[in-house]
N, C-alpha and C. Protein backbone atom coordinates (compact mmCIF):
# COMPACT_ATOMS: atom_id res chain seq x y z
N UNK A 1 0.85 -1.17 0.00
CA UNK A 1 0.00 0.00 0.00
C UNK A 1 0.90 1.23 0.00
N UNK A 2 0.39 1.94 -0.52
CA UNK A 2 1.49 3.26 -0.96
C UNK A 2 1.47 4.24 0.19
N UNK A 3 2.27 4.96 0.32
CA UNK A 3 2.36 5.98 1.94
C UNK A 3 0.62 7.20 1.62
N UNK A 4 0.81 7.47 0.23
CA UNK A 4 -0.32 7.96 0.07
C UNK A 4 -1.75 7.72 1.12
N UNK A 5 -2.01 6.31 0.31
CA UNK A 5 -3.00 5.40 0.67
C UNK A 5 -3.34 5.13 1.91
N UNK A 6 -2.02 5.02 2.75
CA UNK A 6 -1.95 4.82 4.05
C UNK A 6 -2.21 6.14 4.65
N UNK A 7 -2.00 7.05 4.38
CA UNK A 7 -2.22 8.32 5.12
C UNK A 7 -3.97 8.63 4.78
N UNK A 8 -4.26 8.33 4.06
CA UNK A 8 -6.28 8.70 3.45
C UNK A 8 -6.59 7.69 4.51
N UNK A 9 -5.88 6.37 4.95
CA UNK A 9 -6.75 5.49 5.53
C UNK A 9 -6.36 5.93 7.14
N UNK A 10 -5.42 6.87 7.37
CA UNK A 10 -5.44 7.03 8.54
C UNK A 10 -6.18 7.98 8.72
N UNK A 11 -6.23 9.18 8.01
CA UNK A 11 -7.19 10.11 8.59
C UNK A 11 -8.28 10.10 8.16
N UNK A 12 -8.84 8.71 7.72
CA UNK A 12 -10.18 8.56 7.43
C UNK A 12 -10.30 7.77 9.02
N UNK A 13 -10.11 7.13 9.50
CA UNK A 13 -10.48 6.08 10.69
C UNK A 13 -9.95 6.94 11.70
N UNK A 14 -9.19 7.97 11.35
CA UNK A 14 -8.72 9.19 12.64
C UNK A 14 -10.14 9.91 13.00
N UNK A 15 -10.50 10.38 11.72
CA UNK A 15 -11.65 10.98 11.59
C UNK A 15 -12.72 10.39 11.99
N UNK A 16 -13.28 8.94 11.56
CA UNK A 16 -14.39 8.18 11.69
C UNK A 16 -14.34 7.98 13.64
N UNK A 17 -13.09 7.93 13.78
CA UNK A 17 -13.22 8.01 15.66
C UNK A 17 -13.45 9.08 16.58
N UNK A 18 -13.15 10.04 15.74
CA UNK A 18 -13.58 11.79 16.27
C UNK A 18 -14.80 11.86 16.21
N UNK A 19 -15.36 11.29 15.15
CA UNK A 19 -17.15 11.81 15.18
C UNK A 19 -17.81 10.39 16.03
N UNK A 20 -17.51 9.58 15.96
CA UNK A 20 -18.28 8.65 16.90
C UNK A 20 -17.85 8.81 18.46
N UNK A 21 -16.79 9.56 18.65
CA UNK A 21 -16.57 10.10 20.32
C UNK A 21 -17.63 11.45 20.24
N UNK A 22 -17.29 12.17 19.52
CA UNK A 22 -18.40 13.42 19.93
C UNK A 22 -19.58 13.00 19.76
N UNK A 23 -19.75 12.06 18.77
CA UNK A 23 -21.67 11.48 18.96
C UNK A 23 -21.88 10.77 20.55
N UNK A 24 -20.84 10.08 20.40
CA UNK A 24 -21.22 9.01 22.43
C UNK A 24 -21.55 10.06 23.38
N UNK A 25 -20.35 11.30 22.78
CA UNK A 25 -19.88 12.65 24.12
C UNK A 25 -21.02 13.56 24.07
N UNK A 26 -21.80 14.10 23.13
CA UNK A 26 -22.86 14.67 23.11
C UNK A 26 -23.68 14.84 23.67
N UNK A 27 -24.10 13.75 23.83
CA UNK A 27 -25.44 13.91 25.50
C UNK A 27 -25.07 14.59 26.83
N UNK A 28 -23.94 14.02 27.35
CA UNK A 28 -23.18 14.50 28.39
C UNK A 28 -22.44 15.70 28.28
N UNK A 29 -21.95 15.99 26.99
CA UNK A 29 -21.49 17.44 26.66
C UNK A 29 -22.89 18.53 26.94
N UNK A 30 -23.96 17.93 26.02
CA UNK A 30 -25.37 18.86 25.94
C UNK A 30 -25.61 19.33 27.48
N UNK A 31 -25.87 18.19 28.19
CA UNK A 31 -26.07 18.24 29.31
C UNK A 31 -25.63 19.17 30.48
N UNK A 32 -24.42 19.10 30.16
CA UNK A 32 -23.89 19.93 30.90
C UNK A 32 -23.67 21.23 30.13
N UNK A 33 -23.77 21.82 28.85
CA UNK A 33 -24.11 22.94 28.02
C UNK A 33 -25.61 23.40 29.28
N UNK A 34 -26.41 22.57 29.24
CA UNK A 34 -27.56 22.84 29.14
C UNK A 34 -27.75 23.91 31.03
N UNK A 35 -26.89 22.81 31.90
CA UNK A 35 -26.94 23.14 32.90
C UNK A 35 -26.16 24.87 33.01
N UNK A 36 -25.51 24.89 32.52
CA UNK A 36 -24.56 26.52 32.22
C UNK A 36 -25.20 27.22 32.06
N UNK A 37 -25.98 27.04 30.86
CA UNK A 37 -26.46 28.10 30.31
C UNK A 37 -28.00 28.24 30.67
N UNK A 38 -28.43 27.80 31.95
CA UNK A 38 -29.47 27.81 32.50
C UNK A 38 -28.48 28.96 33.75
N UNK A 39 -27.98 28.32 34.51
CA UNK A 39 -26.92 29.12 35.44
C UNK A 39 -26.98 30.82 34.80
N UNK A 40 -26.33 30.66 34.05
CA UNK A 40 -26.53 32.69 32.99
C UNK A 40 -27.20 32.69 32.43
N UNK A 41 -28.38 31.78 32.48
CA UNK A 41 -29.97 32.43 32.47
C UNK A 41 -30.33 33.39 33.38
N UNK A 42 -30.35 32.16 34.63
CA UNK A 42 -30.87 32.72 35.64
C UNK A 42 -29.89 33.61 36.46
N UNK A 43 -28.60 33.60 36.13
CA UNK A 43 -28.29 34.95 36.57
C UNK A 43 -28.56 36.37 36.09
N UNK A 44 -28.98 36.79 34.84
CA UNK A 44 -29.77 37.62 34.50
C UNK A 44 -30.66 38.23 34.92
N UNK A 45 -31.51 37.02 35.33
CA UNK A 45 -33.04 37.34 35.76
C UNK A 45 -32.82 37.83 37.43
N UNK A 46 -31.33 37.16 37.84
CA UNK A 46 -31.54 38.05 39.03
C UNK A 46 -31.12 39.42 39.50
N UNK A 47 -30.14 39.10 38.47
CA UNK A 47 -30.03 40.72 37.84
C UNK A 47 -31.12 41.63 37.96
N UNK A 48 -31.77 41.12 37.03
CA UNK A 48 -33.37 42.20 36.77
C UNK A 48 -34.03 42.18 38.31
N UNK A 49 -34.44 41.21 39.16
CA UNK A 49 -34.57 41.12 40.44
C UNK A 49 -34.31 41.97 41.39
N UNK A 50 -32.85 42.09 41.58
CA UNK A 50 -31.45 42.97 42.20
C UNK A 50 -32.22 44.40 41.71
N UNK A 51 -32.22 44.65 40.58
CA UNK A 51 -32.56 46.37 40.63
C UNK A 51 -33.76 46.69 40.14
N UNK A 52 -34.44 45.42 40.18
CA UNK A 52 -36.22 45.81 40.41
C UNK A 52 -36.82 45.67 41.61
N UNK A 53 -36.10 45.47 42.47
CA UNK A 53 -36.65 45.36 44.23
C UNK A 53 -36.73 47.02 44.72
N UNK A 54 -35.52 47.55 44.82
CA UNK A 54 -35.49 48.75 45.62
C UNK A 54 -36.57 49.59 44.45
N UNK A 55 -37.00 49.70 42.95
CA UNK A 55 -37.89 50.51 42.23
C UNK A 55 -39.00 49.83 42.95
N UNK A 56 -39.62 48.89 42.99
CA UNK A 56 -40.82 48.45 43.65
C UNK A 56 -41.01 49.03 45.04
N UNK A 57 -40.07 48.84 45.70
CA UNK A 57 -40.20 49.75 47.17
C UNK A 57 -40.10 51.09 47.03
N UNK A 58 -39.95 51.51 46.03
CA UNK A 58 -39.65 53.10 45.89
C UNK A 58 -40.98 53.41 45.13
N UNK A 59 -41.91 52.97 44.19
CA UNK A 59 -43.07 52.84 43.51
C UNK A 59 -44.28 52.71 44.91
N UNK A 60 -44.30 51.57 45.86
CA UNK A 60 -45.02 51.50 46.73
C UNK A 60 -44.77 52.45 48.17
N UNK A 61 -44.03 53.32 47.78
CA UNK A 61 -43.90 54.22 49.07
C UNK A 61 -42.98 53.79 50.23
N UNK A 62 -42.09 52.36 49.90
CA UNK A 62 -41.94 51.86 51.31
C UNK A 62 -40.07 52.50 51.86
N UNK A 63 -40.13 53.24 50.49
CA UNK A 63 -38.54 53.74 50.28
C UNK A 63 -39.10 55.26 49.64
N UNK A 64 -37.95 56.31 50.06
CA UNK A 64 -38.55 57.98 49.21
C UNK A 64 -37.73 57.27 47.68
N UNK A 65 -38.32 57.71 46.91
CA UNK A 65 -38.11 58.03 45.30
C UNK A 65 -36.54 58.59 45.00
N UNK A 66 -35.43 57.84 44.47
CA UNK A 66 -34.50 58.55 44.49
C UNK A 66 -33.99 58.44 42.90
N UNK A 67 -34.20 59.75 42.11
CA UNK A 67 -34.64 59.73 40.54
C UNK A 67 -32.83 59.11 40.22
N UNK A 68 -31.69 59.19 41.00
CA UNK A 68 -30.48 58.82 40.42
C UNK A 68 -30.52 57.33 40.56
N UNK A 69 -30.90 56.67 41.56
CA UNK A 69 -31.23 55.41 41.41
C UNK A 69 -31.82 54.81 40.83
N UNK A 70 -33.21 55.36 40.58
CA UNK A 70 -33.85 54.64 39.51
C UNK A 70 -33.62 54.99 38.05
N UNK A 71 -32.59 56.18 37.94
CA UNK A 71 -31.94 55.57 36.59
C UNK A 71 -30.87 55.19 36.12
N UNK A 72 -30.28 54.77 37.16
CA UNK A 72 -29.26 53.53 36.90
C UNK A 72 -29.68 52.51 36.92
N UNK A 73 -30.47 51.94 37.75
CA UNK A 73 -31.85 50.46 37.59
C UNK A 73 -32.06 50.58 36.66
N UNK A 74 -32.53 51.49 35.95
CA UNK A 74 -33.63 51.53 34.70
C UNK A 74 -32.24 50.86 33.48
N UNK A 75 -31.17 51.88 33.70
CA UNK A 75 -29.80 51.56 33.02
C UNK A 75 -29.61 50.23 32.59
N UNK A 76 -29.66 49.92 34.01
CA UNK A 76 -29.05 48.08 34.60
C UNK A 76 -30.22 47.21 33.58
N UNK A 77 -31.23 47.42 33.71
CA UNK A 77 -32.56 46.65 33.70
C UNK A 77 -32.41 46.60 31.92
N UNK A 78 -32.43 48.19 31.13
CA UNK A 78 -32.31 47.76 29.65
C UNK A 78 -30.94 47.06 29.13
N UNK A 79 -30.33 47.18 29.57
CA UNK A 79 -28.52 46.46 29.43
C UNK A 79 -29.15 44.88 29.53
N UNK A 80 -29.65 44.82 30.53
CA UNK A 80 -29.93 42.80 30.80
C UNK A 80 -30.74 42.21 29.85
N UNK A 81 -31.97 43.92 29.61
CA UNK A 81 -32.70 43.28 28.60
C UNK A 81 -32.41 42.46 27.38
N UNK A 82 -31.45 42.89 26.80
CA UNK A 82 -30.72 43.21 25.35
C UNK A 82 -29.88 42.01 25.93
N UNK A 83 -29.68 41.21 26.79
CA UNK A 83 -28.84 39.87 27.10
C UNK A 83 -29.97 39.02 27.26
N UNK A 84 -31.42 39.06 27.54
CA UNK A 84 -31.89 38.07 27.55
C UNK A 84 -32.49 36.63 26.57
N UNK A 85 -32.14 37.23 25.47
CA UNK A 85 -32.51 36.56 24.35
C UNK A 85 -30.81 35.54 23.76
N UNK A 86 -29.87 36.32 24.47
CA UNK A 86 -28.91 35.49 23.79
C UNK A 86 -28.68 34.53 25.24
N UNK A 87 -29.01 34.46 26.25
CA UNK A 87 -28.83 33.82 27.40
C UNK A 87 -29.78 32.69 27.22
N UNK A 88 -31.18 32.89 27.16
CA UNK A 88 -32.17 32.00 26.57
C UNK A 88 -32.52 31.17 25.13
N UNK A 89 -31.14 31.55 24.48
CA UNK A 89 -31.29 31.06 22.53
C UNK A 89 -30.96 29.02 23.08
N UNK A 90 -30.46 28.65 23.90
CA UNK A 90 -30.25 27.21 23.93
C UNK A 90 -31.56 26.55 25.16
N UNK A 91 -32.37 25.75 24.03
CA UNK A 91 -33.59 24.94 24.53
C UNK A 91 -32.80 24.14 25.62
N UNK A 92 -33.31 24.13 26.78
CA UNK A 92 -32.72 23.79 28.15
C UNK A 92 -33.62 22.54 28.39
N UNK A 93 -34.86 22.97 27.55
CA UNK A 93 -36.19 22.16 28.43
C UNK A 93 -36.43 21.02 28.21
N UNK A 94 -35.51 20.25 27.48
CA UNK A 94 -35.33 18.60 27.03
C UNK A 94 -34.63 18.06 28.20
N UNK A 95 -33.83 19.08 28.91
CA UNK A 95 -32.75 18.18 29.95
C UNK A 95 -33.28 18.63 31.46
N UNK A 96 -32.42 17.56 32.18
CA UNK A 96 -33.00 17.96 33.72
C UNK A 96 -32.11 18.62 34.23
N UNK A 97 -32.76 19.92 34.40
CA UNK A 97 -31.48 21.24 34.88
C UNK A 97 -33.10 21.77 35.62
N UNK A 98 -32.53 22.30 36.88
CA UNK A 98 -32.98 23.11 37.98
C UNK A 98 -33.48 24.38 37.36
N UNK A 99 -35.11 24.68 36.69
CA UNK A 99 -35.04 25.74 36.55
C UNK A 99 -36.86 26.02 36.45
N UNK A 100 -37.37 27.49 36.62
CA UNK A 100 -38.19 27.52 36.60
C UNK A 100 -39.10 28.24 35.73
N UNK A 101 -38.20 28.19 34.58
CA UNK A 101 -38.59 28.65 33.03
C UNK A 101 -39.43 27.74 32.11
N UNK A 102 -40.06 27.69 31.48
CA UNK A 102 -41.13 27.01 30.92
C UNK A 102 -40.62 26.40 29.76
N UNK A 103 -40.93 25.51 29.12
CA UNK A 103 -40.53 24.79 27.51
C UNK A 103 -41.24 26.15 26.54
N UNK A 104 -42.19 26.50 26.86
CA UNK A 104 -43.03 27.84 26.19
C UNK A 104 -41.85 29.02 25.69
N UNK A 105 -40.86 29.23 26.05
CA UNK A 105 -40.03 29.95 25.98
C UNK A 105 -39.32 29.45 24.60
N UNK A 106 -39.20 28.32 24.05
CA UNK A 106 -39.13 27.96 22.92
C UNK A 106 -39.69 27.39 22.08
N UNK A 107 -41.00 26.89 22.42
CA UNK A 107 -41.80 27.02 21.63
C UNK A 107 -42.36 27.88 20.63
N UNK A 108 -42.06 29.17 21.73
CA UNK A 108 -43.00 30.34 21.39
C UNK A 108 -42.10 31.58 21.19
N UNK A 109 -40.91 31.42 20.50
CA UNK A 109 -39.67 32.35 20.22
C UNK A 109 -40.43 33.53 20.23
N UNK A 110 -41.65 33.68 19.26
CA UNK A 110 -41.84 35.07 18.71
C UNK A 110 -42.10 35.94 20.08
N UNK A 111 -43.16 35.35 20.79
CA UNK A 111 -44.28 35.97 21.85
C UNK A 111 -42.56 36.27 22.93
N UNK A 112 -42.04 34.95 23.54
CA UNK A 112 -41.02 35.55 24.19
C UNK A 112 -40.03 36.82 23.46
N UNK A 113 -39.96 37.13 22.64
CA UNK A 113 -39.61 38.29 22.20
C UNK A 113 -40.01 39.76 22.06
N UNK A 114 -41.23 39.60 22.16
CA UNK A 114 -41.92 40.51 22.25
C UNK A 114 -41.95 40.58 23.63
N UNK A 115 -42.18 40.04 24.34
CA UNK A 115 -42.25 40.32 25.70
C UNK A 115 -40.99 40.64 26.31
N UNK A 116 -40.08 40.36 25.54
CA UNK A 116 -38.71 40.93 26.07
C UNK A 116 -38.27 42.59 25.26
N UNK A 117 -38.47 42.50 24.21
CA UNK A 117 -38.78 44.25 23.63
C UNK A 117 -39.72 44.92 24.19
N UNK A 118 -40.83 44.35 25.07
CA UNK A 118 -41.60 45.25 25.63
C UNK A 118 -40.66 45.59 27.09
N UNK A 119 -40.19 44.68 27.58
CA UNK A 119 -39.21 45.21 28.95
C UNK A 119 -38.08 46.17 28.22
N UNK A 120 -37.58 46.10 27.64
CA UNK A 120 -36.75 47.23 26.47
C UNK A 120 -37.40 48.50 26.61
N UNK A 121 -38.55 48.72 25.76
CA UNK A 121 -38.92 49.68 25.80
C UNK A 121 -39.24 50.46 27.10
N UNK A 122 -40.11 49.36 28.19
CA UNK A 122 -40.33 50.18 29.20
C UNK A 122 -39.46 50.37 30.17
N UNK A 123 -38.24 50.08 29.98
CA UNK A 123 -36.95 50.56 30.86
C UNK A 123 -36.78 51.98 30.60
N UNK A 124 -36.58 51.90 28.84
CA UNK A 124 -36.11 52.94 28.28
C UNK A 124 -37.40 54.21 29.15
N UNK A 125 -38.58 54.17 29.03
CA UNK A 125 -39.34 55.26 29.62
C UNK A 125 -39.30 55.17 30.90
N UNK A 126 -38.54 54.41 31.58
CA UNK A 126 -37.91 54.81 32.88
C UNK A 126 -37.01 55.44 33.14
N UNK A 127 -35.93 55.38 31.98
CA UNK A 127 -35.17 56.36 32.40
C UNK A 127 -35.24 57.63 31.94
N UNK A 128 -36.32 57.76 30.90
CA UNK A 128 -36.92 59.00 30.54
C UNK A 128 -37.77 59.81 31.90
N UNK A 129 -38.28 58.92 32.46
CA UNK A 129 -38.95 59.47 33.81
C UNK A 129 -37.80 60.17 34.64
N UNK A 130 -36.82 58.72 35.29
CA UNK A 130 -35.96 59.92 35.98
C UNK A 130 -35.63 60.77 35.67
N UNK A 131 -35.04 61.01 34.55
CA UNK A 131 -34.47 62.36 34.00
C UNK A 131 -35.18 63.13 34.22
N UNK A 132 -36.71 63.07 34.53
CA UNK A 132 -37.33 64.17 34.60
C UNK A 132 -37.95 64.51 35.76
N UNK A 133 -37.50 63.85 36.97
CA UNK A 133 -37.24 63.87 38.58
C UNK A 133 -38.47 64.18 38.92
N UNK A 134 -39.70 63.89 37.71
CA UNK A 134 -41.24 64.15 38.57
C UNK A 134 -41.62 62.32 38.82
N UNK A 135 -41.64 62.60 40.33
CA UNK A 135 -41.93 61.49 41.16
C UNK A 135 -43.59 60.25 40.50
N UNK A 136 -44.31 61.06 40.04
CA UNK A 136 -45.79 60.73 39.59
C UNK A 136 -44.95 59.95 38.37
N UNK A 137 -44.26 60.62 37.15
CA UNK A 137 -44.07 59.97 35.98
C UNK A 137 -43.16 58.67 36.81
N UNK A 138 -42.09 58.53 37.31
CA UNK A 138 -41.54 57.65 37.72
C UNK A 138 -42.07 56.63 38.73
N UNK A 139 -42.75 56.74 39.26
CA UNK A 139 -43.91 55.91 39.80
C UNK A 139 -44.32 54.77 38.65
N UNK A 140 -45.47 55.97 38.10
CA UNK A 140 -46.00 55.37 36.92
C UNK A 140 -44.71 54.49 35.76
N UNK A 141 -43.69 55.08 35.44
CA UNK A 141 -43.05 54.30 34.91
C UNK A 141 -42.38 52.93 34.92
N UNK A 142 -41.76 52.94 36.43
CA UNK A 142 -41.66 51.80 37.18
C UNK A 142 -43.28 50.92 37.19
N UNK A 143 -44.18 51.26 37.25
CA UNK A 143 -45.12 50.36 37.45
C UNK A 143 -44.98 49.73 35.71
N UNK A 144 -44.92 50.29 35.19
CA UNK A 144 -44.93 49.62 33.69
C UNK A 144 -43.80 48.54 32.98
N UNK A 145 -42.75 48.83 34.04
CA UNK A 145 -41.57 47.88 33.95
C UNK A 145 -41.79 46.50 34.42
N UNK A 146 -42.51 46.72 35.69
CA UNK A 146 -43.33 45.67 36.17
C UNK A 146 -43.77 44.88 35.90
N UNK A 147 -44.72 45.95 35.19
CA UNK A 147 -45.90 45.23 34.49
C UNK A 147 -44.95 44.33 33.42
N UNK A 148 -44.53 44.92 32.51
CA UNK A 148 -43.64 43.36 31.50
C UNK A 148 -42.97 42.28 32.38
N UNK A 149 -42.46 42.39 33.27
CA UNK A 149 -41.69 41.26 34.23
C UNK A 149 -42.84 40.06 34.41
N UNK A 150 -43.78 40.89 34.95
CA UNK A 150 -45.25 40.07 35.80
C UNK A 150 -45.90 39.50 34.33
N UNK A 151 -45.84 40.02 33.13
CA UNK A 151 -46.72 39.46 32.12
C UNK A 151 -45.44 38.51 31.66
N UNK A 152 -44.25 38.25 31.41
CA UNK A 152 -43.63 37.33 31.12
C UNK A 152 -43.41 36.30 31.84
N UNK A 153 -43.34 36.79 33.30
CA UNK A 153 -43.76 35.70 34.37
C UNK A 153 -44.86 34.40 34.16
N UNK A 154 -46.35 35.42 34.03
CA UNK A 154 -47.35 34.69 34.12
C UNK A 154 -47.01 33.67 32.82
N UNK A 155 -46.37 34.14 31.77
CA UNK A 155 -46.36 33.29 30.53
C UNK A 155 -45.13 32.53 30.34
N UNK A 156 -44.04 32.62 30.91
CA UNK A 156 -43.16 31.46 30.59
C UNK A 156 -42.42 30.90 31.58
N UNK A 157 -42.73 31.27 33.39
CA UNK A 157 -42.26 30.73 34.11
C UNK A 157 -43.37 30.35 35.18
N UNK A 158 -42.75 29.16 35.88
CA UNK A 158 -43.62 28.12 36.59
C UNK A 158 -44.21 28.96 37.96
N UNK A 159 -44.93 28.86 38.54
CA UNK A 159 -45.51 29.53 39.57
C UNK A 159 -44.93 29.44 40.83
């Protein structure tokens, strides 16, 4: 057999063993893909959490209104927005990973998108509110930020 010959047949059976290890390795690779990128899922979302707590206490009176804070929240909150779609692009919901996000979330690409451009937008008129240090608009604005969190809630995470 010619050195040629011998070299096609090695990196053909070099090759044919690379793809039947990453096919065996796959599940257990996925798997643990899957578990990660659930992890900086849900660190995101606590993100959004983290600087939607003190606006909620500041919206319900239980904190005074402080317009520099809530527009750096508002800051924080559209920045995460604009990460939530690339944090959520890998279907998690085939594997058993700890989480309390719905299979609906990929099912339903479009609707979760929209519901994530609607938290976009209503950040953005949050920080249009602070800027404008009237307590009533920022109230009201924060309540509308909310409001997208609580409507994506009700629709793609578990109760």
């Amino acid at each position: 057999m010619s050195v040629l010959k011998k070299s096609i047949l090695a990196i053909t059976i070099s090759t044919s063993l690379i793809v039947a290890t990453a096919t065996i390795a796959q599940p257990a690779s996925s798997e643990k893909h899957a578990v990660y990128t659930t992890e900086l899922r849900q660190s995101i979302f606590k993100l959004l959490g983290s600087n939607m707590g003190p606006l909620g206490a500041m919206a319900k009176g239980k904190i005074p209104v402080d317009a520099a804070v809530v527009e750096k929240n508002a800051k924080r909150i559209n920045q995460l927005s604009l990460m939530i779609a690339d944090y959520a692009r890998t279907d998690t919901a085939k594997f058993n990973v700890k989480t309390e996000a719905l299979a609906k979330i990929w099912q339903e690409p479009e609707h979760f998108s929209k519901d994530i451009n609607k938290l976009t937008v209503a950040s953005v008129a949050l920080m249009v509110a602070a800027q404008s240090k009237d307590e009533g608009a920022i109230k009201k604005a924060i309540g509308g930020v909310g409001k997208t969190c609580g409507g994506c809630h009700d629709h793609f995470k578990k109760d």
